[in-house]
Protein backbone atom coordinates (compact mmCIF):
# COMPACT_ATOMS: atom_id res chain seq x y z
CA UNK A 1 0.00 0.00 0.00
CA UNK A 2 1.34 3.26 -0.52
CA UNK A 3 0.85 5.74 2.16
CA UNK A 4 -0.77 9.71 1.33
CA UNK A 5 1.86 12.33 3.35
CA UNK A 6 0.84 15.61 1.76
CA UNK A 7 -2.53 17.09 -0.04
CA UNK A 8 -3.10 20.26 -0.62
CA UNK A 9 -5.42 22.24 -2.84
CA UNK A 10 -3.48 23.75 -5.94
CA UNK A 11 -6.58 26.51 -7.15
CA UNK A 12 -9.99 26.17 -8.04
CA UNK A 13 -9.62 22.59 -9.94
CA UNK A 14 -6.05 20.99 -8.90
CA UNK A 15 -4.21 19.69 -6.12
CA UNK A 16 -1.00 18.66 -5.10
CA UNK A 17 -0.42 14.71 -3.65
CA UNK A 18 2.46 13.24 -2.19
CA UNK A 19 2.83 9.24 -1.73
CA UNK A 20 5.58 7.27 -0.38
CA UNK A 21 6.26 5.01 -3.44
CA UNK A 22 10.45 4.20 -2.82
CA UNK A 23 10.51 1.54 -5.28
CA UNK A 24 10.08 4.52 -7.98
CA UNK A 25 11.83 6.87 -6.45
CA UNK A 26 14.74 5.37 -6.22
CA UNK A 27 14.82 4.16 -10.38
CA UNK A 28 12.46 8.07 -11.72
CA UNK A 29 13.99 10.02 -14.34
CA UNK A 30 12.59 13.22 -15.69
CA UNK A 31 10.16 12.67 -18.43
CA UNK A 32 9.06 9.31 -16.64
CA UNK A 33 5.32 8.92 -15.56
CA UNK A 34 3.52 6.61 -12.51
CA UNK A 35 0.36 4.90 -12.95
CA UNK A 36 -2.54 5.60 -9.60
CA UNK A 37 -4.97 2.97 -9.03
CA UNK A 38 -7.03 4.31 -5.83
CA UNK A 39 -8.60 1.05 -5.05
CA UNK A 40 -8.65 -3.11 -6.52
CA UNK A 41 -11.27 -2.25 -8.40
CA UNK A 42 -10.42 0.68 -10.20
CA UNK A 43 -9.07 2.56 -13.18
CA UNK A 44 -5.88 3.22 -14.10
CA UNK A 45 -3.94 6.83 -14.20
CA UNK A 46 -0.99 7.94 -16.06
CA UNK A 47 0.32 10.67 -13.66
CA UNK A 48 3.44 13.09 -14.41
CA UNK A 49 5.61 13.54 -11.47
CA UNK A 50 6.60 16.80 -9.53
CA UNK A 51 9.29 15.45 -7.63
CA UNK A 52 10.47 12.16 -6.95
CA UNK A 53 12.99 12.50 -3.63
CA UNK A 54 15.10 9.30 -3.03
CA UNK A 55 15.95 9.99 0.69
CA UNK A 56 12.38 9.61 1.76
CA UNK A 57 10.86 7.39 -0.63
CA UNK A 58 8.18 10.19 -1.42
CA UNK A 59 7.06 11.45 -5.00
CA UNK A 60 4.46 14.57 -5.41
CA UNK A 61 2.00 14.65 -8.37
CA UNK A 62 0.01 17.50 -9.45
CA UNK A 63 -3.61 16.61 -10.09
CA UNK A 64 -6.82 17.82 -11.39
CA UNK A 65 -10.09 17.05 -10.33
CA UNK A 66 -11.09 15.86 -13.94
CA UNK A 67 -12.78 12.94 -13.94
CA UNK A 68 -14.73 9.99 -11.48
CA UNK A 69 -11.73 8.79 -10.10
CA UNK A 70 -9.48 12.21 -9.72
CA UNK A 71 -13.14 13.18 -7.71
CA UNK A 72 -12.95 10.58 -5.74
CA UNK A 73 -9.13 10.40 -4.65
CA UNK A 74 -9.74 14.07 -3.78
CA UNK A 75 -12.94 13.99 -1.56
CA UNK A 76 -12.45 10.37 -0.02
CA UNK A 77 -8.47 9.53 0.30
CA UNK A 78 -6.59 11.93 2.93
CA UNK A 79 -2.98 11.84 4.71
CA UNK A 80 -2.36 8.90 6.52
CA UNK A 81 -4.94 6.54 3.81
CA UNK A 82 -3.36 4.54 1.30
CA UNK A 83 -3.79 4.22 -2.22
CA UNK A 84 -4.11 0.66 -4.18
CA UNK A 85 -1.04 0.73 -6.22
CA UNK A 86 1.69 2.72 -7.73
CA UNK A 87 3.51 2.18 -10.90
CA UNK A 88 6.39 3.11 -12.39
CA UNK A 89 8.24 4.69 -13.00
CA UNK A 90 6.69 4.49 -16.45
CA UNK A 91 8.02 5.17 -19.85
CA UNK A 92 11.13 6.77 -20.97
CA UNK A 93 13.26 9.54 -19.66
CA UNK A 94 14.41 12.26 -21.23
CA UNK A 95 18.50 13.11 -22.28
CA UNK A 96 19.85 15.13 -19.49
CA UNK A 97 22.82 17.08 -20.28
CA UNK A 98 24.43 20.20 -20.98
CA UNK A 99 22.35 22.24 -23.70
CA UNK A 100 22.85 25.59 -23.05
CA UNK A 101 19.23 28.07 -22.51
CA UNK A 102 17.17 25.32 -21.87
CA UNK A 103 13.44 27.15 -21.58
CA UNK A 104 10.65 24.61 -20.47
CA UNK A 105 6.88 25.99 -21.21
CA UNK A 106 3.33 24.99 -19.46
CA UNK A 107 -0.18 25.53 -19.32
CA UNK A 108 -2.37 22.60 -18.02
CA UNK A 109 -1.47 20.44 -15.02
CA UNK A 110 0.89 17.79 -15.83
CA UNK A 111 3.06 20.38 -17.82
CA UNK A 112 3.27 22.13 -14.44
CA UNK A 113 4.62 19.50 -12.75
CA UNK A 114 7.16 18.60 -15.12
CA UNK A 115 8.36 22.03 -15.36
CA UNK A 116 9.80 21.97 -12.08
CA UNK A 117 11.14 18.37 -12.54
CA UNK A 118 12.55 18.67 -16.11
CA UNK A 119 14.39 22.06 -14.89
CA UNK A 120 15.35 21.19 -11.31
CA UNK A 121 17.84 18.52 -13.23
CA UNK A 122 18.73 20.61 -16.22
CA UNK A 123 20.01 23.35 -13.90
CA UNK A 124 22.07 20.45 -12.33
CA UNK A 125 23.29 19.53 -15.29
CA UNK A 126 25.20 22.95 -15.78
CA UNK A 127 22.37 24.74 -17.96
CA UNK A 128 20.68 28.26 -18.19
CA UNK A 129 17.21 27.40 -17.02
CA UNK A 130 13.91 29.62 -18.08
CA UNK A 131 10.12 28.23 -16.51
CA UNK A 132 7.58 29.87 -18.57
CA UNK A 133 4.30 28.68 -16.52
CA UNK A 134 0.47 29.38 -18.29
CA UNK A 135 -2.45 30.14 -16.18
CA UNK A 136 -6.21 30.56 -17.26
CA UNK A 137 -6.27 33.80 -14.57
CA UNK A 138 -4.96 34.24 -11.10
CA UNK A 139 -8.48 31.79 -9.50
CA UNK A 140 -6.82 28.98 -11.41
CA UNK A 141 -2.77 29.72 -10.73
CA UNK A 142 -0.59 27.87 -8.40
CA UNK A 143 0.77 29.05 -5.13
CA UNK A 144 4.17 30.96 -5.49
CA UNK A 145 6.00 27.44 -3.34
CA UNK A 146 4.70 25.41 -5.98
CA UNK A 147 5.96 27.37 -8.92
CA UNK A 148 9.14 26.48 -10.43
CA UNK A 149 10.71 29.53 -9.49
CA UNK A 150 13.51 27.78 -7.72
CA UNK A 151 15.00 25.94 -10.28
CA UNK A 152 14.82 28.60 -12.96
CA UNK A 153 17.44 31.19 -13.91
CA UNK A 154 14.27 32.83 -15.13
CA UNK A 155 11.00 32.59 -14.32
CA UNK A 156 7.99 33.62 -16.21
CA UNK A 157 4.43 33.64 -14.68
CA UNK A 158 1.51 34.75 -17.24
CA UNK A 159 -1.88 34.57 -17.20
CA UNK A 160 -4.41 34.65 -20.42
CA UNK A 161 -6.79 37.29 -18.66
CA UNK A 162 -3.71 39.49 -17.22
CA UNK A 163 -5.60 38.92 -13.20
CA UNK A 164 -1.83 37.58 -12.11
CA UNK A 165 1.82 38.03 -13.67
CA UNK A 166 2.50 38.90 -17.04
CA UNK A 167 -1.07 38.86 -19.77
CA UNK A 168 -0.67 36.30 -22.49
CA UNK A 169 0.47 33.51 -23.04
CA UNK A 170 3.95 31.04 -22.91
CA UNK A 171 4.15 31.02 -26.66
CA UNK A 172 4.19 34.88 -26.39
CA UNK A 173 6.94 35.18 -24.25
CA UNK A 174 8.94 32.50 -25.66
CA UNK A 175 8.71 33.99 -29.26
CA UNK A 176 10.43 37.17 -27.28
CA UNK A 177 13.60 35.13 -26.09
CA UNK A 178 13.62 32.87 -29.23
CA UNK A 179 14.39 36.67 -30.84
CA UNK A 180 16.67 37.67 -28.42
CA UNK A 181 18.65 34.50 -28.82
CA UNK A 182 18.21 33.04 -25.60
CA UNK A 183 16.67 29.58 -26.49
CA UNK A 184 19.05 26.64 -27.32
CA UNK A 185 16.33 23.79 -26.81
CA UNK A 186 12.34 23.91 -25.49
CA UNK A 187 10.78 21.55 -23.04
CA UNK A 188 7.06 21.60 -22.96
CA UNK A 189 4.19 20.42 -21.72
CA UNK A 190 0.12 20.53 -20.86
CA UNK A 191 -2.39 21.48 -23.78
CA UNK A 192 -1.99 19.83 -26.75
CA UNK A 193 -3.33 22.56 -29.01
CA UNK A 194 -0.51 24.79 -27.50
CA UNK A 195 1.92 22.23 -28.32
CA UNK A 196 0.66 22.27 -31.60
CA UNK A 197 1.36 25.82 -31.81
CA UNK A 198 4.64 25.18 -30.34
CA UNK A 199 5.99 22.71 -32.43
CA UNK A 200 4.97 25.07 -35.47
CA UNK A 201 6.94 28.56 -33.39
CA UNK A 202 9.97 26.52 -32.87
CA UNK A 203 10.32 24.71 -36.26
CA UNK A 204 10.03 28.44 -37.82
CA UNK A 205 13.60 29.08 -35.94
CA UNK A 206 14.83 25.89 -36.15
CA UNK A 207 14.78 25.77 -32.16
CA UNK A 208 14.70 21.93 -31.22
CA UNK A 209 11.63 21.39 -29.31
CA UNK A 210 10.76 17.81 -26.78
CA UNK A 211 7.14 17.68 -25.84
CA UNK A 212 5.14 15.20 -23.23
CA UNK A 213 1.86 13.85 -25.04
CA UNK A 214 1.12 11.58 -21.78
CA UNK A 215 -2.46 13.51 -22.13
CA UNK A 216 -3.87 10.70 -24.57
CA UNK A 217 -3.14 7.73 -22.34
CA UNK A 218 -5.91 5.21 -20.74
CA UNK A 219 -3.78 1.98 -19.67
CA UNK A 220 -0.43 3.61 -19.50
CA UNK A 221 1.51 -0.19 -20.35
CA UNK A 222 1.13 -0.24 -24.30
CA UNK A 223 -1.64 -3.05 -23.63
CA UNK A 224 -4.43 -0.68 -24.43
CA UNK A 225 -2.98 0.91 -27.75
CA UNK A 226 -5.04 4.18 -26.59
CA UNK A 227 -1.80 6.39 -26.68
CA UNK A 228 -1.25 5.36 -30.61
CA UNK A 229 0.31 8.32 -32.46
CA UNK A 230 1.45 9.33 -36.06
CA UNK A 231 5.26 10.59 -35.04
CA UNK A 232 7.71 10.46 -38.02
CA UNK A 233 5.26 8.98 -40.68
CA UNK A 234 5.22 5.46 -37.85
CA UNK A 235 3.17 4.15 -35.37
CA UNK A 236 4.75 5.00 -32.06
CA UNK A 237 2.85 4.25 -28.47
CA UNK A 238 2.72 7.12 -26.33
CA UNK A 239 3.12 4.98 -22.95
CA UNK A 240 6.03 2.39 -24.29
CA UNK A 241 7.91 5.18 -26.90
CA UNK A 242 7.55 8.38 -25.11
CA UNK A 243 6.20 10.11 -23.25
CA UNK A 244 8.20 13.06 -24.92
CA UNK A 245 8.74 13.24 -28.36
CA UNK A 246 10.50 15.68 -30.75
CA UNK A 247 7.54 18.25 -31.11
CA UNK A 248 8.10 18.47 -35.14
CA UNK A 249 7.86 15.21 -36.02
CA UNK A 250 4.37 14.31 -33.93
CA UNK A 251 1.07 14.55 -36.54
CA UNK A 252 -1.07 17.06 -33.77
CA UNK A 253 -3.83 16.80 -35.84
CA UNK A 254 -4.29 12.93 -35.28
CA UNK A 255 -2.80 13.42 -31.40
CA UNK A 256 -5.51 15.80 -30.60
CA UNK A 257 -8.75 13.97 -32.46
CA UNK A 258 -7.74 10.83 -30.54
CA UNK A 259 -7.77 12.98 -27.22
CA UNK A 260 -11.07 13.28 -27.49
CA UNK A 261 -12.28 9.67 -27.65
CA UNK A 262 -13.77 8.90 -24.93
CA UNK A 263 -14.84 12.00 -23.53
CA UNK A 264 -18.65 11.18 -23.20
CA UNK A 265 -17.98 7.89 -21.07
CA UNK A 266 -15.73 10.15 -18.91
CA UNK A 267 -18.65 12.51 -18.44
CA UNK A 268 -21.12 10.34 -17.48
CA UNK A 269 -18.84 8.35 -14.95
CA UNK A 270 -18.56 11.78 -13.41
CA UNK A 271 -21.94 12.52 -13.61
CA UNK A 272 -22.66 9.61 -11.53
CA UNK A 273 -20.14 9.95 -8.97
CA UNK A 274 -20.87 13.57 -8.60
CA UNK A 275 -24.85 12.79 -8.20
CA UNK A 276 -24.24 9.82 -5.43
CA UNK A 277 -22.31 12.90 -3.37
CA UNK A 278 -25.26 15.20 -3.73
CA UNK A 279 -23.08 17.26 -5.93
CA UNK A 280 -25.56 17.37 -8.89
């Protein structure tokens, strides 16, 4: 069983978890992903990881309150309960070395996260970090402690509405430093129509660009064949291949019409949770 030490409430939708899970912190690279199960007889949930500390056997996640089961792990499972199993770590890591400006963008959840990861071990590596983090407006931003302020050289909070930080968003700030020549290679992660846009920015300057698209998967093991993209002209699994991929050689198109599969069974499976709470 793996033991809940820390929850706290990220904004209006999100929320931060930590779990003792040693057998994955002591093997987690950055760009690696956990699978959640709550409970024997539930789903399974790809999960990108905030930190993963080896001397305590802890890892924090950053999740959103989405769909039946993120619901549920929120209202029902508190510090001190345990969840079913843990998993991982999952998938494969990214190339850590010396780059040079290494900029990592975000604007959804799990890109959050793995802004602070992906930079905490660039800037270890010797580089010039820059965290670019996306907000909707200041209701749903993060807390300043759980920005990743720390590990960046630069930091860079906006906001679409302008309510908190700098008004715009990451792709507007990063096409600043890509013309000031600060940019060597981008990180990025969260919405996948961003990422579109991203991979189209950055292939204008020839700026390398290494994306997450962990957003599409179900079974997280390559058993499901859920996370199936078009990267390169070839079938590559999402789970198994990635999770990151060069950004310019992914088809978006396909990646984001396949995110949207099975959004009406996720509805209703929160509909019904929500309505056995009283919620609706």
């Amino acid at each position: 069983m793996y033991r809940i030490t820390a929850k706290e409430e990220l904004d209006v939708r999100d929320f931060f978890m930590e779990v003792e899970a040693p057998h994955v912190t002591k093997a987690w690279k950055p760009g690696q992903f956990v699978v959640l199960m709550i409970h024997e007889r539930g789903e399974r949930i790809p999960m990108s990881i905030y930190y993963a500390d080896r001397e305590t056997g802890r890892l924090g996640m950053f999740i959103r309150r989405h769909g039946k089961t993120t619901f549920d792990l929120w209202d029902n499972f508190n510090v001190g309960d345990s969840l079913y199993a843990v998993a991982g770590p999952l998938g494969k890591p990214i190339k850590i070395k010396h780059y040079g400006n290494v900029v990592f963008v975000s604007d959804a959840v799990c890109g959050q996260a793995e802004n602070y990861a992906t930079l905490k071990a660039m800037k270890e590596a010797g580089n010039y970090t820059i965290s670019i983090q996306t907000f909707e407006d200041k209701a749903h931003s993060y807390p300043e402690k759980f920005l990743a302020k720390p590990v960046a050289d630069e930091h860079y909070l906006t906001t679409e509405d302008g309510s908190r930080g700098i008004k715009g968003h990451y792709l507007d700030v990063l096409k600043g430093l890509i013309e000031k020549d600060k940019v060597d290679i981008v990180f990025g992660g969260g919405k996948l129509g961003s990422l579109k846009k991203l991979a189209e920015l950055t292939k204008e300057y020839g700026i390398p660009a290494i994306v997450t698209v962990r957003q599409i998967m179900v079974d997280g093991t390559g058993m499901c064949g859920s996370c199936r993209i078009l990267y390169d002209g070839e079938i590559r699994f999402a789970c198994r291949d990635g999770p990151m991929f060069d950004a310019h050689k992914v088809d978006w198109d396909d990646v984001i019409k396949r995110d949207s599969r099975f959004v009406r069974e996720q509805n209703i499976a929160k509909e019904r949770y929500l309505k056995s709470k009283g919620v609706v």
